[in-house]
N, C-alpha and C. Protein backbone atom coordinates (compact mmCIF):
# COMPACT_ATOMS: atom_id res chain seq x y z
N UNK A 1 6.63 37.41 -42.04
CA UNK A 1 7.69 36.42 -42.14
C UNK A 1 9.03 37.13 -42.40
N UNK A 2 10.33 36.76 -41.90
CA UNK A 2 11.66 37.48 -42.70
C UNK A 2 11.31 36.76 -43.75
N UNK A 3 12.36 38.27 -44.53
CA UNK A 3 12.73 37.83 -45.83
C UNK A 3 13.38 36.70 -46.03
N UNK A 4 14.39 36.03 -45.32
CA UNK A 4 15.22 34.93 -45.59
C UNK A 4 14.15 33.38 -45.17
N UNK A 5 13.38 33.69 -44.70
CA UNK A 5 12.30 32.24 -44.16
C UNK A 5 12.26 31.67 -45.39
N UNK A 6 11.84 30.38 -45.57
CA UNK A 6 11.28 29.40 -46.85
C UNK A 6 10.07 29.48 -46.59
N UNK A 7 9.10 29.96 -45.68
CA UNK A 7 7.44 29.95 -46.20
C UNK A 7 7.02 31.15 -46.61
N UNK A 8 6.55 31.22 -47.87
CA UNK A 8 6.62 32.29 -48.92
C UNK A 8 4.32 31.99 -48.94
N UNK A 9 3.74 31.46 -48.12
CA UNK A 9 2.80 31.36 -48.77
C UNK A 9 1.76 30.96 -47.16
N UNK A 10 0.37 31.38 -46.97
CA UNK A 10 -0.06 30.54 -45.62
C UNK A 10 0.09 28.69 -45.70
N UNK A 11 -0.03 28.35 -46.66
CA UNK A 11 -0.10 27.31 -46.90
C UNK A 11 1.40 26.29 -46.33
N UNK A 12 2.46 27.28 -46.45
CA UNK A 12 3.54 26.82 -46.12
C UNK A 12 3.94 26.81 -44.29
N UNK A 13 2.56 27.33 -43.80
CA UNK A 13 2.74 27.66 -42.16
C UNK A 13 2.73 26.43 -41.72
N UNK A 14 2.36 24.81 -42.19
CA UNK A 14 2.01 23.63 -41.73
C UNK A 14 3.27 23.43 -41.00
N UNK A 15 2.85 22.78 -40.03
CA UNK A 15 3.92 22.29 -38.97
C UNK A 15 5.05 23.72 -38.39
N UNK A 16 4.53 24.97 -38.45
CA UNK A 16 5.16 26.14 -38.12
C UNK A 16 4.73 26.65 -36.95
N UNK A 17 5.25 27.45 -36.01
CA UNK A 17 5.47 28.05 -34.79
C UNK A 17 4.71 29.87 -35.03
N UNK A 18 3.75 30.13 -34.55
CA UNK A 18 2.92 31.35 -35.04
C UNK A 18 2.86 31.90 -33.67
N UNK A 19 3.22 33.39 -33.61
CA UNK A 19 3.22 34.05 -32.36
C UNK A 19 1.46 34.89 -32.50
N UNK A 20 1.13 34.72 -31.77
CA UNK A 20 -0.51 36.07 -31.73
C UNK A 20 -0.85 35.96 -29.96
N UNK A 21 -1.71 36.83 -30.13
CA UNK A 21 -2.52 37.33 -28.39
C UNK A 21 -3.63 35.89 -28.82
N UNK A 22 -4.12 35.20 -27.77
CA UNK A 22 -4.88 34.44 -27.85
C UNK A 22 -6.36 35.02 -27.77
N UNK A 23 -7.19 34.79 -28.34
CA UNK A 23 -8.89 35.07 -28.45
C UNK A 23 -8.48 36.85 -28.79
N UNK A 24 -7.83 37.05 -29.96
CA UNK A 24 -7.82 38.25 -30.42
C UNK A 24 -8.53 38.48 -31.93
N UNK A 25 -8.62 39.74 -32.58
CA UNK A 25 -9.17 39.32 -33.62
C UNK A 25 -7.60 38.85 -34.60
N UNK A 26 -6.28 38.96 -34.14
CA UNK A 26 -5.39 37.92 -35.40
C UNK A 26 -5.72 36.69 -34.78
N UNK A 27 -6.00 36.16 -33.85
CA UNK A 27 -6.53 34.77 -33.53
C UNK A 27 -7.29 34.35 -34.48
N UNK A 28 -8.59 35.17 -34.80
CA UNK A 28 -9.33 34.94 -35.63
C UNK A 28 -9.02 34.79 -36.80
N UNK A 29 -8.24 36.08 -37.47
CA UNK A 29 -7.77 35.88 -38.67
C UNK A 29 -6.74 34.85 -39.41
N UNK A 30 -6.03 34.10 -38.15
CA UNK A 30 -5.07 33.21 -38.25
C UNK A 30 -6.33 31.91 -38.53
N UNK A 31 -7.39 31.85 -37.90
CA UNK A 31 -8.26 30.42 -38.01
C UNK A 31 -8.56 30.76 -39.75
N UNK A 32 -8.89 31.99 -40.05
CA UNK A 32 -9.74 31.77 -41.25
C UNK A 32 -8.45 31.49 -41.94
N UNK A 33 -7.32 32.29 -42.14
CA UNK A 33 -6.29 32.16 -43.54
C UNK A 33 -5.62 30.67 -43.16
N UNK A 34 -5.95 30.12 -42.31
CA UNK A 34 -5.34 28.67 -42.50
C UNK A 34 -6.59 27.71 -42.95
N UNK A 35 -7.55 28.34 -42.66
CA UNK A 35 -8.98 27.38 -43.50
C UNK A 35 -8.68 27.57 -45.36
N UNK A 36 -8.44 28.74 -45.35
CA UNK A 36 -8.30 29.31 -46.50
C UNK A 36 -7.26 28.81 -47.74
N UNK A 37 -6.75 28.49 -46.78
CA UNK A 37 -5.37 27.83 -47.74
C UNK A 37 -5.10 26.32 -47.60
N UNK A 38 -6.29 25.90 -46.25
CA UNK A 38 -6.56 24.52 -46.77
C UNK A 38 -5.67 23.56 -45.63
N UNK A 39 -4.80 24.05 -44.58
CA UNK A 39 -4.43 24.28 -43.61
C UNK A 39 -5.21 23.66 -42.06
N UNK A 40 -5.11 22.50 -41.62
CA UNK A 40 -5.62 22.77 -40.35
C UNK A 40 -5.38 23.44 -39.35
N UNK A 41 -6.11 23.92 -38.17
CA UNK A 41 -5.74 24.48 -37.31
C UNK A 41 -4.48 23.69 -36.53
N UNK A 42 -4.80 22.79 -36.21
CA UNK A 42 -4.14 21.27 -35.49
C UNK A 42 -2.64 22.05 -35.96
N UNK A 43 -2.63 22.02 -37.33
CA UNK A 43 -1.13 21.61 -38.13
C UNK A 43 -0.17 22.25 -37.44
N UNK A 44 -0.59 23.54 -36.77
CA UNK A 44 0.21 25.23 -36.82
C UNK A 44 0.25 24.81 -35.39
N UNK A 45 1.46 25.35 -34.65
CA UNK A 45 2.04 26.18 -33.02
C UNK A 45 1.57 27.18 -32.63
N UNK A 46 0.46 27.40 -32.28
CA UNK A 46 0.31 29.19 -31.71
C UNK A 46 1.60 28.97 -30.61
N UNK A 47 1.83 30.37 -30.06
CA UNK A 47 2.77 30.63 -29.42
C UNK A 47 1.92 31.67 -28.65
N UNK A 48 1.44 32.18 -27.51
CA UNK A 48 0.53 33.09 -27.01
C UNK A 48 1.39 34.11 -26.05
N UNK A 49 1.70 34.96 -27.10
CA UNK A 49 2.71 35.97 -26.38
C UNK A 49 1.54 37.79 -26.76
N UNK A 50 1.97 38.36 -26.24
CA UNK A 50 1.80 39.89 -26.25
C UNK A 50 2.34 40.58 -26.72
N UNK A 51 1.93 41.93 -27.47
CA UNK A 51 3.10 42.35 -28.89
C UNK A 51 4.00 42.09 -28.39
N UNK A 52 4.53 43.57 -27.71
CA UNK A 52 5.97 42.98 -27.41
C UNK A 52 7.18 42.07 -27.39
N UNK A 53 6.17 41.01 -26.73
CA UNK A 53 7.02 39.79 -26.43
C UNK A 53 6.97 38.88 -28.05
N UNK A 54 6.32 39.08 -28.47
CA UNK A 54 5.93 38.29 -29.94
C UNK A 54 7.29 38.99 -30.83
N UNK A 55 7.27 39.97 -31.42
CA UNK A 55 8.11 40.84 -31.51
C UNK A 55 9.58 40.61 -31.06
N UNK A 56 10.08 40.17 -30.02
CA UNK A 56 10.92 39.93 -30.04
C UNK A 56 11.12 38.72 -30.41
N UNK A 57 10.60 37.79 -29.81
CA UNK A 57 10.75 36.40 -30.43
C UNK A 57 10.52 36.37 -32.08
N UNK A 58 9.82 36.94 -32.48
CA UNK A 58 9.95 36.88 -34.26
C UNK A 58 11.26 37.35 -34.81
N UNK A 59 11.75 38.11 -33.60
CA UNK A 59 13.30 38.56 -34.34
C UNK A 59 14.33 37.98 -34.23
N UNK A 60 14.10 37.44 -33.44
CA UNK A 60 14.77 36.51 -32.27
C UNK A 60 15.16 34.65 -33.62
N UNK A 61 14.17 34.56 -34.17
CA UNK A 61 13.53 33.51 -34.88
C UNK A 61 13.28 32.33 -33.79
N UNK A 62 12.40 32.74 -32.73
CA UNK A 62 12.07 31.85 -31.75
C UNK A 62 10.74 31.32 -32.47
N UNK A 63 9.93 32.36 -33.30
CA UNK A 63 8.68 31.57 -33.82
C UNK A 63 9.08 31.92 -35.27
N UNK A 64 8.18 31.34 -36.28
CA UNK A 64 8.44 30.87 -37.87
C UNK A 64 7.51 32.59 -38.20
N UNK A 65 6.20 32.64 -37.82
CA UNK A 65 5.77 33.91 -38.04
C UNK A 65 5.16 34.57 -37.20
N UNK A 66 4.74 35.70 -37.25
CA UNK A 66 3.62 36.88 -36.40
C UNK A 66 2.39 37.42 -36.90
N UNK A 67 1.30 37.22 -36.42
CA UNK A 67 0.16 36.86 -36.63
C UNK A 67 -0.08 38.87 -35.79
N UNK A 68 -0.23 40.06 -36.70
CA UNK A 68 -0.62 41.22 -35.43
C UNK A 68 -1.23 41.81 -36.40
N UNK A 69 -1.57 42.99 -35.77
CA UNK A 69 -2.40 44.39 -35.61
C UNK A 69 -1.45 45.63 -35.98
N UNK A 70 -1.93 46.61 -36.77
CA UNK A 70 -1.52 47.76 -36.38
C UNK A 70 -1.90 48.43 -35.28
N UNK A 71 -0.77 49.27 -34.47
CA UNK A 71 0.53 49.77 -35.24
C UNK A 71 1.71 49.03 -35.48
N UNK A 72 1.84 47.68 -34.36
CA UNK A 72 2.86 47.26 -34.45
C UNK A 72 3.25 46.55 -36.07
N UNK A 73 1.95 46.10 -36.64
CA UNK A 73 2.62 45.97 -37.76
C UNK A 73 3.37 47.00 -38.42
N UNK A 74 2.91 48.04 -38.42
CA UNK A 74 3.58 49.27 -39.67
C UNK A 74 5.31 49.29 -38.77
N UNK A 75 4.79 49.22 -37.62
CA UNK A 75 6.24 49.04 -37.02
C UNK A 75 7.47 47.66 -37.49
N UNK A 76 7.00 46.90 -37.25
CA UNK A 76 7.86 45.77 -37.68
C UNK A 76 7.97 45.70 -39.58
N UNK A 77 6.92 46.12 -40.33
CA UNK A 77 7.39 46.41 -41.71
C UNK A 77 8.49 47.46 -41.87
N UNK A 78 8.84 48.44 -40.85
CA UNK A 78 9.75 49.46 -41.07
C UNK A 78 10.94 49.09 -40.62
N UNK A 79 11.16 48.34 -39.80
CA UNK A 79 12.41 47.89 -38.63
C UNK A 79 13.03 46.56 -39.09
N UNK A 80 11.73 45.62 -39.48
CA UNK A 80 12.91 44.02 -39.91
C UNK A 80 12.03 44.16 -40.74
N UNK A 81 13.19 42.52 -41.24
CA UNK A 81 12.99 42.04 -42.82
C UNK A 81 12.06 41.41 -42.89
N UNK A 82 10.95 41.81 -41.61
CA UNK A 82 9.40 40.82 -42.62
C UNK A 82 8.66 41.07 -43.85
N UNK A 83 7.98 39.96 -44.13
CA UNK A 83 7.11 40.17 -45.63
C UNK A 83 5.42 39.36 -44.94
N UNK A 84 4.75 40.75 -45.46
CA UNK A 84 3.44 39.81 -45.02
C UNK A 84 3.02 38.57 -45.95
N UNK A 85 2.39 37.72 -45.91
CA UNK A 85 2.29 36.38 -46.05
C UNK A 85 0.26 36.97 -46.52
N UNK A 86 -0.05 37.41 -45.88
CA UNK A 86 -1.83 37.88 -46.22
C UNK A 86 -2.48 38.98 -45.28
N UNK A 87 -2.86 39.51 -45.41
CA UNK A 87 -4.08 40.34 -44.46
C UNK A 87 -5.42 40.13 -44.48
N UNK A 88 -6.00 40.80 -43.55
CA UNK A 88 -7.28 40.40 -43.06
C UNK A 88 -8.61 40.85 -44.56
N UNK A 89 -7.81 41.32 -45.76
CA UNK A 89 -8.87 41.14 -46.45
C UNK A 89 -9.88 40.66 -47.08
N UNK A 90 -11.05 40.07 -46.97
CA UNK A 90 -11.87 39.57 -47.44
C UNK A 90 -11.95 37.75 -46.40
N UNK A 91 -11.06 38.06 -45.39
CA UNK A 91 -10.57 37.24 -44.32
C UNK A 91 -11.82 37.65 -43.52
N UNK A 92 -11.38 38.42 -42.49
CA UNK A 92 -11.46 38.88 -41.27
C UNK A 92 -11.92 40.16 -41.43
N UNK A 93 -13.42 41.09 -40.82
CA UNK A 93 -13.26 42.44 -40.59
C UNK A 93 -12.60 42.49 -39.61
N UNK A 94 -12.12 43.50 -39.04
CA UNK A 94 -11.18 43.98 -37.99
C UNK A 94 -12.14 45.49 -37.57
N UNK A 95 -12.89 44.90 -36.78
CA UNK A 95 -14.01 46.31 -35.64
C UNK A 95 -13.98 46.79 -34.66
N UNK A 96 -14.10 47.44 -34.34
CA UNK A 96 -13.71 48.15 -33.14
C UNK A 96 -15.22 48.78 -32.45
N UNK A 97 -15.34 48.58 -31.08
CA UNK A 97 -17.13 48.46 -30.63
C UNK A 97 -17.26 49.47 -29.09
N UNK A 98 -18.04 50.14 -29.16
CA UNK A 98 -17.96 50.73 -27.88
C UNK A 98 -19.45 50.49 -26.78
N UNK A 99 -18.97 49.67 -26.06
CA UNK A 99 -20.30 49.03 -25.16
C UNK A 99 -20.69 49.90 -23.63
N UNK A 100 -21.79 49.46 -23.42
CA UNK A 100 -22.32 50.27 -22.39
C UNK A 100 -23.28 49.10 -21.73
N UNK A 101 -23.45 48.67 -20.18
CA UNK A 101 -24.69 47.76 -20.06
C UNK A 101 -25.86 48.12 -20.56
N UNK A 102 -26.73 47.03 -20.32
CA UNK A 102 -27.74 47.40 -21.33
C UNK A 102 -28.74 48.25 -20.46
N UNK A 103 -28.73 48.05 -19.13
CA UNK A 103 -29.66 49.06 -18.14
C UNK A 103 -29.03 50.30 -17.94
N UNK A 104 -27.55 50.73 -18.56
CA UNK A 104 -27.24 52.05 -18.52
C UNK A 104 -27.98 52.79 -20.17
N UNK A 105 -27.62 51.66 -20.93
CA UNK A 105 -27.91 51.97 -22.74
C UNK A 105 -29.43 52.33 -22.07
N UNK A 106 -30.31 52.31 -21.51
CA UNK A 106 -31.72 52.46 -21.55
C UNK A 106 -32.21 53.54 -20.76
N UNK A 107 -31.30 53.59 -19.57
CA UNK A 107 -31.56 54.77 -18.77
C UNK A 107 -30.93 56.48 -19.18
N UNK A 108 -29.78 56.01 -20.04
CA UNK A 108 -28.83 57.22 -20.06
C UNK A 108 -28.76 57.09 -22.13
N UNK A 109 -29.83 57.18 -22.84
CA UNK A 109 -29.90 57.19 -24.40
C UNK A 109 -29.03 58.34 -24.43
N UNK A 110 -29.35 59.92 -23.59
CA UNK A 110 -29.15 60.53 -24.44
C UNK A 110 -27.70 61.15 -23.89
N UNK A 111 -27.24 60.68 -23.11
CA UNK A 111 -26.30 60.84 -22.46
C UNK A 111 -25.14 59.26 -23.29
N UNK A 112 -25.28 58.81 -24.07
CA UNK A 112 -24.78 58.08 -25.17
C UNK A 112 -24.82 58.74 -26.63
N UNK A 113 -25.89 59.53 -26.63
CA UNK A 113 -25.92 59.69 -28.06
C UNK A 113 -24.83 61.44 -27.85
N UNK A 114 -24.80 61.91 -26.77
CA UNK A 114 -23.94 62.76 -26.68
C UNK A 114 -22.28 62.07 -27.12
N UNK A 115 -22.25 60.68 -26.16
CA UNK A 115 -20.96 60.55 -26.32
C UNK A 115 -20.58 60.10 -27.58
N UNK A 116 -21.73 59.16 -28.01
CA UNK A 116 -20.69 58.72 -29.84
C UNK A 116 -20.88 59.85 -30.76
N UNK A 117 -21.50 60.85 -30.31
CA UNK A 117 -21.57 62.12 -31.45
C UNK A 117 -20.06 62.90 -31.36
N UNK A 118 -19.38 62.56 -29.98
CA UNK A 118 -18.19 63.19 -30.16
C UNK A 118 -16.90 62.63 -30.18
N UNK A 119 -17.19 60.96 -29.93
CA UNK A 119 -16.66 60.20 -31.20
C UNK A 119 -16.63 60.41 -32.49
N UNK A 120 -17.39 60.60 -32.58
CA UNK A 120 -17.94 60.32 -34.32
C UNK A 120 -17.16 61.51 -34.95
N UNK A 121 -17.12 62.93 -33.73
CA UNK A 121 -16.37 63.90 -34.51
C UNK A 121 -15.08 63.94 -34.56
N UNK A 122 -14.50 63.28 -33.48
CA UNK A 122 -13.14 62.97 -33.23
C UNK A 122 -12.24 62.05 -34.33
N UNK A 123 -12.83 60.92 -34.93
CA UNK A 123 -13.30 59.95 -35.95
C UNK A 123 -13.01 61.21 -36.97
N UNK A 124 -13.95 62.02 -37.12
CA UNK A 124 -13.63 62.50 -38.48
C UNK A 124 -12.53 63.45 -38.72
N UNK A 125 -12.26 63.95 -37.85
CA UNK A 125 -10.89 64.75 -37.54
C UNK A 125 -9.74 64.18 -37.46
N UNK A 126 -9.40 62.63 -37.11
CA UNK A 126 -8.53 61.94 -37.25
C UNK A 126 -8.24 61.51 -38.44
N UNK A 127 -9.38 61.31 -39.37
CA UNK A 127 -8.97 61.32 -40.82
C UNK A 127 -8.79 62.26 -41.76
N UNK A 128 -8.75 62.96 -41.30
CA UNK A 128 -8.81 64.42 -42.22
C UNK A 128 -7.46 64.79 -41.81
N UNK A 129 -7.08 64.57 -40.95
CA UNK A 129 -5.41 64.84 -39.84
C UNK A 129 -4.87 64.19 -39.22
N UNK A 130 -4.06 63.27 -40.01
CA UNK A 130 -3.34 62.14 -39.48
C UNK A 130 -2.21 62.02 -39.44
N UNK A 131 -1.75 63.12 -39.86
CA UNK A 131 0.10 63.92 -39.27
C UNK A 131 -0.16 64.54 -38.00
N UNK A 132 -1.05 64.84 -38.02
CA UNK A 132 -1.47 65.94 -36.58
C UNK A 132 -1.87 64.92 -35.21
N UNK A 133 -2.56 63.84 -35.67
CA UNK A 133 -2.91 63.26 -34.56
C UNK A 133 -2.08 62.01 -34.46
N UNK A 134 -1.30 61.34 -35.45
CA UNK A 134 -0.18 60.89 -35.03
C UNK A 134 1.14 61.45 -34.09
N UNK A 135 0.99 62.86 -34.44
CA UNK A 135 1.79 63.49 -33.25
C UNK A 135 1.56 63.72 -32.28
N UNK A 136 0.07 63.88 -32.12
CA UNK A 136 -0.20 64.33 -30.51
C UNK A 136 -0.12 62.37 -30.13
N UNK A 137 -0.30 61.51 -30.73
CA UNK A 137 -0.57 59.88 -30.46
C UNK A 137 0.66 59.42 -29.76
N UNK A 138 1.74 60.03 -30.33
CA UNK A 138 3.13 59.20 -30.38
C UNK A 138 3.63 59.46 -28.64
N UNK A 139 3.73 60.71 -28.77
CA UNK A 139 4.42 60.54 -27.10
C UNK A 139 3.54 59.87 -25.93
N UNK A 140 2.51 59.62 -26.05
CA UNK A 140 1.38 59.46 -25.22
C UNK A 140 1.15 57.90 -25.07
N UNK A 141 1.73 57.34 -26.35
CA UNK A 141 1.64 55.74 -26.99
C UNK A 141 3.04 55.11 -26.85
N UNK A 142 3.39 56.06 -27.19
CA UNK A 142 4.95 55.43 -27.02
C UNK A 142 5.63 54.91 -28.48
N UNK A 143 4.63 54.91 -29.27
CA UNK A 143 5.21 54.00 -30.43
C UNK A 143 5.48 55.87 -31.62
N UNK A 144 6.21 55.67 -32.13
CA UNK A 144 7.30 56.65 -33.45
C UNK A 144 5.78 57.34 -34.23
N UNK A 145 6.29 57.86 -34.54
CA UNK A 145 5.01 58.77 -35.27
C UNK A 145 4.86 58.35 -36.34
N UNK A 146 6.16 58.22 -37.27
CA UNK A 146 5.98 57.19 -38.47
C UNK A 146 5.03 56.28 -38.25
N UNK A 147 5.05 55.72 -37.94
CA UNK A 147 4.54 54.41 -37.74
C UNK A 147 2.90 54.12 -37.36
N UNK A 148 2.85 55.32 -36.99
CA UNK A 148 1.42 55.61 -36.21
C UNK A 148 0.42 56.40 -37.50
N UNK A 149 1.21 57.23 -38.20
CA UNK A 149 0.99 57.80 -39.45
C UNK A 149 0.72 56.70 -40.41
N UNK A 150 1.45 55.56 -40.68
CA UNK A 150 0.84 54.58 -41.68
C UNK A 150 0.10 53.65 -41.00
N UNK A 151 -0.34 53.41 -39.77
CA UNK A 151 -1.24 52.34 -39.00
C UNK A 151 -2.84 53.43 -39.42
N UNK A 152 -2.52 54.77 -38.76
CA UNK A 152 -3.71 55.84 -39.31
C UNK A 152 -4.58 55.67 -40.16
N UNK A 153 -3.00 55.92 -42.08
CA UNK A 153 -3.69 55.56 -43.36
C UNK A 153 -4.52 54.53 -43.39
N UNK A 154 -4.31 53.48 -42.61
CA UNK A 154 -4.81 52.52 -43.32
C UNK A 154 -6.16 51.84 -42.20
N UNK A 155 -6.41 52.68 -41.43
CA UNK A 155 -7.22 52.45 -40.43
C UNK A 155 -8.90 52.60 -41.20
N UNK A 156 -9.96 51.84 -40.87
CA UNK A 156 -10.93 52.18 -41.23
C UNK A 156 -12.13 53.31 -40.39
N UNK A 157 -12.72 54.63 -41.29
CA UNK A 157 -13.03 55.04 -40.64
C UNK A 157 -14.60 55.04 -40.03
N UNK A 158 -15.61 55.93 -38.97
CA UNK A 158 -16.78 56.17 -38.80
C UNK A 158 -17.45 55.19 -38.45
N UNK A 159 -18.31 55.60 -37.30
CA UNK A 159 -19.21 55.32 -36.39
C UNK A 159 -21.05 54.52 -36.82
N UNK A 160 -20.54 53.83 -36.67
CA UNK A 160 -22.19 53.47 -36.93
C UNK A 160 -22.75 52.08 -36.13
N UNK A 161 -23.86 52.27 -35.80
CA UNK A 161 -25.00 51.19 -35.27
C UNK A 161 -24.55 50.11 -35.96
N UNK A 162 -24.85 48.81 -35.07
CA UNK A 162 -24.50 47.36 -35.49
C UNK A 162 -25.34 47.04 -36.07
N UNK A 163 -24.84 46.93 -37.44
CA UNK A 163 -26.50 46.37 -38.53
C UNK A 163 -26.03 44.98 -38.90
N UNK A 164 -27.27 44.24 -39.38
CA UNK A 164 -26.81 42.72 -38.98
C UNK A 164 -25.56 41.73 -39.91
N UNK A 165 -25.17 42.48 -40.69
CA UNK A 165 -23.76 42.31 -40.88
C UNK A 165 -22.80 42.09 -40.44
N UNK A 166 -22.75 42.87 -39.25
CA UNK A 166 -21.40 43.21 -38.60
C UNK A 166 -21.89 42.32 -37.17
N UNK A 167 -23.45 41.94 -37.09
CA UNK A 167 -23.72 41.31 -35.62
C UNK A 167 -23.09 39.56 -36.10
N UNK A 168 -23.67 39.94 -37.58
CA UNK A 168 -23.06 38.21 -38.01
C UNK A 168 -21.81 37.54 -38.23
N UNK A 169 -21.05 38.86 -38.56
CA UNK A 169 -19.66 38.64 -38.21
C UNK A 169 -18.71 38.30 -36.99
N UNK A 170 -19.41 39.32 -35.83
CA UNK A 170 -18.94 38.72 -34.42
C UNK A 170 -19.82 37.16 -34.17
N UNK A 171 -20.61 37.30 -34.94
CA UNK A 171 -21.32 35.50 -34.24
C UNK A 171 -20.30 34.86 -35.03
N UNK A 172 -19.87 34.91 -36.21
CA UNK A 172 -18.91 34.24 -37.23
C UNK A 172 -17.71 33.54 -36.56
N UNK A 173 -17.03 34.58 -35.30
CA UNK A 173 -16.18 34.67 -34.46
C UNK A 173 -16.40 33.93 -33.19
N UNK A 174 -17.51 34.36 -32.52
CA UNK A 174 -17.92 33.47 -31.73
C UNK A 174 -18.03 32.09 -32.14
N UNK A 175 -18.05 31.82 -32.88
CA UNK A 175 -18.43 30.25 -33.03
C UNK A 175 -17.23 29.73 -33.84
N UNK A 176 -16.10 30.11 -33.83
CA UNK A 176 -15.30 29.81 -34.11
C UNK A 176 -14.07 29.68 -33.05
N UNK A 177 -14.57 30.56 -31.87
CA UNK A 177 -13.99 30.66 -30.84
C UNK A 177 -14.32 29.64 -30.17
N UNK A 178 -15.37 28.79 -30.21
CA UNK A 178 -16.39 28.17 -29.31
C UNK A 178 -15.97 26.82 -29.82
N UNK A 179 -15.34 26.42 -30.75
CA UNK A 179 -15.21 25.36 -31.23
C UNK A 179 -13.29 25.49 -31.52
N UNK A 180 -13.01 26.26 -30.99
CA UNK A 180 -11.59 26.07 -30.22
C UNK A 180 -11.53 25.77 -28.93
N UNK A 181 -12.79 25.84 -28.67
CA UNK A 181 -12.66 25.87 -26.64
C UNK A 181 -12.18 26.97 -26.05
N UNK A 182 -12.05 28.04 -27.04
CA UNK A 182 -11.78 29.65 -26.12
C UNK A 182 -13.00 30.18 -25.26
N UNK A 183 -14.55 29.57 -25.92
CA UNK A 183 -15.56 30.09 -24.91
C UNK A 183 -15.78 28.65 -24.37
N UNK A 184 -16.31 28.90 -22.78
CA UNK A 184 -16.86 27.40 -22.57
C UNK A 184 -18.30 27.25 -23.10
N UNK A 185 -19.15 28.28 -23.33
CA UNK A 185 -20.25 27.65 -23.76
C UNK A 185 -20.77 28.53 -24.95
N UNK A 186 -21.51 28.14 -26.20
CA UNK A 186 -21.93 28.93 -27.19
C UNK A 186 -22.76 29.89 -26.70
N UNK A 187 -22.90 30.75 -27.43
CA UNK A 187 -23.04 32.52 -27.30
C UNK A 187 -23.72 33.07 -28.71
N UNK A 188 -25.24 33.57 -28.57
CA UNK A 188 -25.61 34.49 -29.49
C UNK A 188 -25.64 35.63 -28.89
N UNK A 189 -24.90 35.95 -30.47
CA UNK A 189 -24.42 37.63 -30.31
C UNK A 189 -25.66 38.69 -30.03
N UNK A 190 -26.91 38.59 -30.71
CA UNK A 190 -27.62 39.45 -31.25
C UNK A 190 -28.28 39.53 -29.84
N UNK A 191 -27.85 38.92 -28.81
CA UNK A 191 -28.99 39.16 -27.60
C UNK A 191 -28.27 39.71 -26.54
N UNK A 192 -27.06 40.42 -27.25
CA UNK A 192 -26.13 41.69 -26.44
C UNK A 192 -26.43 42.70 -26.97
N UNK A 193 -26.97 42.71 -28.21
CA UNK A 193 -27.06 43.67 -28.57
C UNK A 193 -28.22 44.58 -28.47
N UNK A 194 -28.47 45.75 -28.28
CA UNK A 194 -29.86 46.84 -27.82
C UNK A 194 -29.72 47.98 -28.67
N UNK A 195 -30.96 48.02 -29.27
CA UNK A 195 -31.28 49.41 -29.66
C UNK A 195 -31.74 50.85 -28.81
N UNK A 196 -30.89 51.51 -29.40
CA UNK A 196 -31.32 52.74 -28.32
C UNK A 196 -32.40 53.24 -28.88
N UNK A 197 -33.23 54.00 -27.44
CA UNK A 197 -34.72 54.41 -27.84
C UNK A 197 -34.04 55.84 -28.37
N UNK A 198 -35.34 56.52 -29.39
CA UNK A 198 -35.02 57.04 -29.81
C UNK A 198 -35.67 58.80 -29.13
């Protein structure tokens, strides 16, 4: 939100103009922190723009707030007078998933377990060096190194198998999506998902 706005609270988003990517995970996080605070969905304007374009219009004061992701958040905390309003804690996980069909996941195990092993090391080298790989990030991304350096810090790290936590969380999503009318028809998660042989 700018600093100068009068909604100091989610609760105060009612009848407000909200910029986000549609069926993203701030989509998501925008459904829960307006459940959260008691908020209908109904009440609020999405506005379905793309950073960028969100971004400007938040500066612009074409919409009331911005609903994003790092990096652009660490970006817009450095540049204007916004104030976050909540984050995705205890909201929303925010995951990141790397898929393969399931007749490649079966034919090619070990030719997967090659590739997330060098994920996984890449992953750990990015946290251990996040001045270093914000610099090699920035010219390549386009976005300031600053900025990429505190999206980094605060990034969560390491690789692991979908244990049913995290399968129940994307169903959490799905069916929250599904009852916006973003999917046309309901969807269990757990029957995308495959274990690799071992």
């Amino acid at each position: 939100m700018p600093t100068a706005s009068p909604v100091k609270s989610v609760a105060d988003l009612r009848g407000k103009r909200i910029a986000l990517n549609r069926g993203s995970n701030v989509h998501y996080l925008l459904v829960r922190a307006l459940a959260a605070a008691g908020v209908p969905y109904t009440a609020v304007t999405p506005v379905w723009l793309a950073p960028s374009e969100a971004r400007a219009a938040f500066v612009r004061g074409d919409v009331d707030a911005w609903t994003i992701w790092d990096p652009f958040l660490a970006a817009a905390e450095a540049t204007t007078s916004a104030r976050t309003l909540v984050d995705a804690t205890g909201l929303a996980a925010n995951r990141q998933f790397y898929l393969a069909s399931a007749s490649y996941a079966v034919a090619h195990a070990d030719i997967l377990s090659i590739v997330l092993g060098a994920i996984a090391d890449t992953d750990d080298w990015i946290k251990a060096h996040q001045t270093d790989a914000a610099q090699t990030l920035a010219p390549v991304t386009g976005i300031p190194e600053p900025f990429l350096r505190k999206a980094l810090s605060r990034l969560s790290y390491g690789v692991a198998p979908l244990a049913p936590d995290v399968i129940q969380d994307q169903q959490n999503i799905a069916d929250a999506f599904t009852a916006l009318g973003l999917l046309a028809r309901p969807i269990k998660v757990a029957d995308a998902v495959r274990k690799l042989p071992v």
